[in-house]
PDB file of N, CA and C in Angstrom:
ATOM      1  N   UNK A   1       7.046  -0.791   7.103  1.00  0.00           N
ATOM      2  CA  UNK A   1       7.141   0.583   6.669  1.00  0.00           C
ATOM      3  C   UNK A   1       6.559   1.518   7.728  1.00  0.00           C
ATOM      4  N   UNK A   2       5.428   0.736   8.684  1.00  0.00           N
ATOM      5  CA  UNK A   2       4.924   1.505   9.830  1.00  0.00           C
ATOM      6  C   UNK A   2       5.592   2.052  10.692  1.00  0.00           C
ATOM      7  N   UNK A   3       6.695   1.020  10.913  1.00  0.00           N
ATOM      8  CA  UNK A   3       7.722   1.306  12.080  1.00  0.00           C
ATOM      9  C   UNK A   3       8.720   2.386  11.670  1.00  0.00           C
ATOM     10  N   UNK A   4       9.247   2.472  10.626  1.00  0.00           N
ATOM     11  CA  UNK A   4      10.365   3.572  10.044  1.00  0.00           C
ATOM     12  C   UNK A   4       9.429   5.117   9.736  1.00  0.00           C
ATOM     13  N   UNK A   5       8.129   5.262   9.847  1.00  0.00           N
ATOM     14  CA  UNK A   5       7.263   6.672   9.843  1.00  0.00           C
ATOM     15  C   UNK A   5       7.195   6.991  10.812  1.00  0.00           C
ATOM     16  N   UNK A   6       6.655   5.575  11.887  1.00  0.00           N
ATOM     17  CA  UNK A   6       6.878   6.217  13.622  1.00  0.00           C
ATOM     18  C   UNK A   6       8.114   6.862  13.848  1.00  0.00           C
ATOM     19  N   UNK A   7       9.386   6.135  13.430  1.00  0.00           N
ATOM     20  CA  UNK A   7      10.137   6.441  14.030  1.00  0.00           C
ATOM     21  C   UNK A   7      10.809   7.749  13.727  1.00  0.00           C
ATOM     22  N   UNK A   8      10.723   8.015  12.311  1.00  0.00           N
ATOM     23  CA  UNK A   8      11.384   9.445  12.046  1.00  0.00           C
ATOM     24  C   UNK A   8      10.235  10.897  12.497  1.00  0.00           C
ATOM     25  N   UNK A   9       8.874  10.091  12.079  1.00  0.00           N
ATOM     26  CA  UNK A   9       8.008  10.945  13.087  1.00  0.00           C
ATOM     27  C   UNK A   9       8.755  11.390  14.502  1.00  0.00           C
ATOM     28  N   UNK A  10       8.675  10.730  15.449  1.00  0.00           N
ATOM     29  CA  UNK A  10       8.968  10.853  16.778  1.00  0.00           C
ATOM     30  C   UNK A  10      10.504  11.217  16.792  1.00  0.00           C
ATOM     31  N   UNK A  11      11.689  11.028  16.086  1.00  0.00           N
ATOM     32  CA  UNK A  11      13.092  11.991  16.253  1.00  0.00           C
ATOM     33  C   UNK A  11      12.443  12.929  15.730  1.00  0.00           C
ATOM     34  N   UNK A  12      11.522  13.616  15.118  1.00  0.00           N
ATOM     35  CA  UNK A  12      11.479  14.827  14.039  1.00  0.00           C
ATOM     36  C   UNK A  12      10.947  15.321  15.556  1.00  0.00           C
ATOM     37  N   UNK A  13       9.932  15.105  16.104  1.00  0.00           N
ATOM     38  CA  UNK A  13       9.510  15.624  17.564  1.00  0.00           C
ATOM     39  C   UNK A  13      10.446  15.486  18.214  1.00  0.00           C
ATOM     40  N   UNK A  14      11.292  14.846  18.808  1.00  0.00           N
ATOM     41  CA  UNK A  14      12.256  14.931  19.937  1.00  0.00           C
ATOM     42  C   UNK A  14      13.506  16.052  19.499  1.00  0.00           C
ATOM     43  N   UNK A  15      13.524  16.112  18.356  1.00  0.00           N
ATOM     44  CA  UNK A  15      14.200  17.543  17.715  1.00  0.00           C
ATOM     45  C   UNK A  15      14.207  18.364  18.224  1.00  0.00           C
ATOM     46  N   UNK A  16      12.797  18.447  17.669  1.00  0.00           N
ATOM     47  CA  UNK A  16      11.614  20.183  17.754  1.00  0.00           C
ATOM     48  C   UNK A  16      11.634  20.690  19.003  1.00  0.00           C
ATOM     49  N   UNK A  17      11.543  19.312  20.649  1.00  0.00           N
ATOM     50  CA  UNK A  17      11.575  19.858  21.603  1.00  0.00           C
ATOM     51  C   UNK A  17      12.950  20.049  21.586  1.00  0.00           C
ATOM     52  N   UNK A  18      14.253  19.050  21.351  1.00  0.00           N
ATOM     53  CA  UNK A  18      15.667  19.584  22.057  1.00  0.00           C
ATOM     54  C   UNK A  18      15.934  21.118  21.299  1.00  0.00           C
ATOM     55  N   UNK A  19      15.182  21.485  19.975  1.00  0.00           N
ATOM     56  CA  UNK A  19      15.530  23.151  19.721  1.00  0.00           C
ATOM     57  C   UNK A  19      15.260  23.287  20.395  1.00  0.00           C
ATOM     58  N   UNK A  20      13.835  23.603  21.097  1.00  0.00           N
ATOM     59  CA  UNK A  20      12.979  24.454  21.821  1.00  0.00           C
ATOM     60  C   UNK A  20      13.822  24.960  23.187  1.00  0.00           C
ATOM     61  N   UNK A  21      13.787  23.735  23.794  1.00  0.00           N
ATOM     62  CA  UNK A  21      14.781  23.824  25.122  1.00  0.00           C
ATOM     63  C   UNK A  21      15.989  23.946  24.627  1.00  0.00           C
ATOM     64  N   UNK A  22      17.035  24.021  23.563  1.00  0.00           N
ATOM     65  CA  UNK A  22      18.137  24.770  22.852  1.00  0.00           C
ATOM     66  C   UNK A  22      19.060  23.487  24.284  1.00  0.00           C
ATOM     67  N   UNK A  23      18.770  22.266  23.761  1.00  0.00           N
ATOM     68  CA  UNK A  23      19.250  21.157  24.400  1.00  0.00           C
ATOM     69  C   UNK A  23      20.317  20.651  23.541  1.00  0.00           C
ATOM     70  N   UNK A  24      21.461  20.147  23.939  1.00  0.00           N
ATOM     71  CA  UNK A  24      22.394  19.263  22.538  1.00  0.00           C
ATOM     72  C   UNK A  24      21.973  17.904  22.943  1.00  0.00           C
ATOM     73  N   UNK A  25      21.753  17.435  21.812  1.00  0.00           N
ATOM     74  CA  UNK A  25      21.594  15.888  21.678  1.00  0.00           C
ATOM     75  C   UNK A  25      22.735  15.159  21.942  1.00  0.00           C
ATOM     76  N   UNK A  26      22.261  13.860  23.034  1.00  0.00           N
ATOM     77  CA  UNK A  26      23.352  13.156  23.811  1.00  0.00           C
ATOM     78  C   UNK A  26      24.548  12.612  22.836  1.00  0.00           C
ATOM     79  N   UNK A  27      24.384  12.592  21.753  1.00  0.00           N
ATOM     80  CA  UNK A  27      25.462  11.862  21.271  1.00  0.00           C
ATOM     81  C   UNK A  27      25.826  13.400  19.933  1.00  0.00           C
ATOM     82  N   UNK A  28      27.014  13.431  19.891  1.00  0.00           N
ATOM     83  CA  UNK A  28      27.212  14.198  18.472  1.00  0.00           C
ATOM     84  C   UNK A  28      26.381  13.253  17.559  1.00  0.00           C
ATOM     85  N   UNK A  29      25.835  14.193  16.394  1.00  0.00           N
ATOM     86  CA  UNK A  29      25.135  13.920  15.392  1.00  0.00           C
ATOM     87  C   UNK A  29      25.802  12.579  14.320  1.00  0.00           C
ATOM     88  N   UNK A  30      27.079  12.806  13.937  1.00  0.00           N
ATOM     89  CA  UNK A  30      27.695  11.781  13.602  1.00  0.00           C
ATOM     90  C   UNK A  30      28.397  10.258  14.081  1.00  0.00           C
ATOM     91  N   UNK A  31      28.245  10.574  15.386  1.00  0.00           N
ATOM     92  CA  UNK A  31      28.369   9.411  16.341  1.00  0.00           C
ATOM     93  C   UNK A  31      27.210   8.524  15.965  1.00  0.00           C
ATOM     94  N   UNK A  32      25.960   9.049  16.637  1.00  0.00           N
ATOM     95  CA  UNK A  32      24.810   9.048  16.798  1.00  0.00           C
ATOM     96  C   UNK A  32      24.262   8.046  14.961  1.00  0.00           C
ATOM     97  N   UNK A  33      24.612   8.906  14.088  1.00  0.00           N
ATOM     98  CA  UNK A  33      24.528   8.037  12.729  1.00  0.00           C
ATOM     99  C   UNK A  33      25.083   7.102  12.682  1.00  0.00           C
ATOM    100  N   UNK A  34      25.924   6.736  12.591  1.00  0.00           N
ATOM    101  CA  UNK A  34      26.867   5.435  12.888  1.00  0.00           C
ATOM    102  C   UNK A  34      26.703   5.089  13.407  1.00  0.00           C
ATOM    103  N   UNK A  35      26.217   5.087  14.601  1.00  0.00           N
ATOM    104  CA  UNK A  35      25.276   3.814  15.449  1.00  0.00           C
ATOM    105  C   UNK A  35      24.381   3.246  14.715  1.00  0.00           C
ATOM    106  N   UNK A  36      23.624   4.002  14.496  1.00  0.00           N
ATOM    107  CA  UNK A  36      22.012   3.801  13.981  1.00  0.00           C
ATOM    108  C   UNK A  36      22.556   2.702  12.892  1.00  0.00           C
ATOM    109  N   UNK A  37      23.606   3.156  12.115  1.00  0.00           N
ATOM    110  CA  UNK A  37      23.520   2.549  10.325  1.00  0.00           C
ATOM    111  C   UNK A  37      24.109   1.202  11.036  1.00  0.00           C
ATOM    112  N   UNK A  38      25.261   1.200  12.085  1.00  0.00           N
ATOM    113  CA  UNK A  38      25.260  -0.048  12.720  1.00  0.00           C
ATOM    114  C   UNK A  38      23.966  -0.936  12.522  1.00  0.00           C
ATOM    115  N   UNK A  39      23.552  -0.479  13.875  1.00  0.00           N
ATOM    116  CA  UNK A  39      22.612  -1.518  14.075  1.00  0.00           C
ATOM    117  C   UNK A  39      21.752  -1.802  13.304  1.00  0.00           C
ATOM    118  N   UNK A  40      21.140  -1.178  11.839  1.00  0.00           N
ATOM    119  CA  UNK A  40      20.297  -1.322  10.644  1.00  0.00           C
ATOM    120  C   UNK A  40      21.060  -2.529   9.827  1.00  0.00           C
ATOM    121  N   UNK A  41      22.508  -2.267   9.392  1.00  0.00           N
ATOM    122  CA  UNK A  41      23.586  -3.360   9.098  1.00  0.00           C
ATOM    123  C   UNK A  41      23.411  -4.480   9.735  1.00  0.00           C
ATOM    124  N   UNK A  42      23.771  -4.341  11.233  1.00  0.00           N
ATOM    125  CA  UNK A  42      23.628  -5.748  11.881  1.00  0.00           C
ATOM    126  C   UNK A  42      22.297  -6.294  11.664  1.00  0.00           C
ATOM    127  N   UNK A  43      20.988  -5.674  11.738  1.00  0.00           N
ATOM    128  CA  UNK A  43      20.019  -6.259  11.852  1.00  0.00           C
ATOM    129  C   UNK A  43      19.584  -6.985  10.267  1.00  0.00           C
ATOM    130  N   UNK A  44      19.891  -6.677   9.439  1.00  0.00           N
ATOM    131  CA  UNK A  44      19.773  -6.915   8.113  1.00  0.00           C
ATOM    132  C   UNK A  44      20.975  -8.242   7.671  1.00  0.00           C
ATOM    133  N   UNK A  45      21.960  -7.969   8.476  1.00  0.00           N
ATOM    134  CA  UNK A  45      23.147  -9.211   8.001  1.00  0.00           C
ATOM    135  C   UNK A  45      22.405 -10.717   8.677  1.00  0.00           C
ATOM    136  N   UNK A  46      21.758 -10.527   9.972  1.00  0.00           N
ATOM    137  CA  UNK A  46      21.185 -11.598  10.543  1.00  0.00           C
ATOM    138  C   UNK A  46      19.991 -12.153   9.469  1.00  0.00           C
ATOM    139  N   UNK A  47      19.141 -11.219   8.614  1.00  0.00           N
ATOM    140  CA  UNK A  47      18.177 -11.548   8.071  1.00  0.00           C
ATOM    141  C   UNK A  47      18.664 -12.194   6.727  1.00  0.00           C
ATOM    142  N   UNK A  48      19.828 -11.740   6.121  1.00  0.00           N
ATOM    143  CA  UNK A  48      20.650 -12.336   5.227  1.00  0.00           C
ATOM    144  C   UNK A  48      21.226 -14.141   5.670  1.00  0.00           C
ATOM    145  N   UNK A  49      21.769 -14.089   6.516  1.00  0.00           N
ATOM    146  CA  UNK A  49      22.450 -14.981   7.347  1.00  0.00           C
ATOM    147  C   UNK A  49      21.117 -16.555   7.138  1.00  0.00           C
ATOM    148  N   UNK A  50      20.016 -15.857   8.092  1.00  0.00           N
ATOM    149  CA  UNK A  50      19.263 -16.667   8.221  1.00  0.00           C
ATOM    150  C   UNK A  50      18.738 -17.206   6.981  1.00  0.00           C
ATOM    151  N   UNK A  51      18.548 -16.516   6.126  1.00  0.00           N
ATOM    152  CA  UNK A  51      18.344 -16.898   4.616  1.00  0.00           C
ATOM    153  C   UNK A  51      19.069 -17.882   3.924  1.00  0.00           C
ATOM    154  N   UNK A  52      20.637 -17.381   4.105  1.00  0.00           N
ATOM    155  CA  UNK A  52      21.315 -18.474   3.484  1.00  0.00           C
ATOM    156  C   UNK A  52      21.347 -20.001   4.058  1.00  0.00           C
ATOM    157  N   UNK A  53      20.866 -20.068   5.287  1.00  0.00           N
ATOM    158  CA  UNK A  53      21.113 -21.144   6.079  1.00  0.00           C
ATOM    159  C   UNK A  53      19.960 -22.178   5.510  1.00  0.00           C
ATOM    160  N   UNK A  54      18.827 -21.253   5.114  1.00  0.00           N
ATOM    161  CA  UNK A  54      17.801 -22.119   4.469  1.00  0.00           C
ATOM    162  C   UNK A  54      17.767 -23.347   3.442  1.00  0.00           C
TER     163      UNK A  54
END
C-alpha cells in the first residue's frame, strides 16, 4: 500500500511542476492510462498464474 501513496504522491508532484512550466505530458493522458492499467493487468495475471500452478 506504501508503494501506490508514493506513487500517486510523486505524479500528483510531477503534475504540479508540468502545470507550472505549462509542459504537456509525454504521452496523451489516455494513452498514458492504458499503459499503466496494462502493466497493473499484466503484473497481477502473473501473480494469478503463479498461484494456480501451486
Amino acid at each position: 500500500m506504501k508503494a501506490y501513496l508514493v506513487s500517486l504522491v510523486v505524479g500528483v508532484i510531477v503534475g504540479v511542476i508540468y502545470g507550472l512550466l505549462r509542459v504537456k505530458s509525454p504521452a496523451p493522458p489516455t494513452v498514458a492510462l492504458m499503459g499503466l492499467f496494462g502493466m497493473l493487468a499484466g503484473e497481477q495475471l502473473i501473480a494469478v498464474l503463479r498461484a494456480m500452478l501451486r
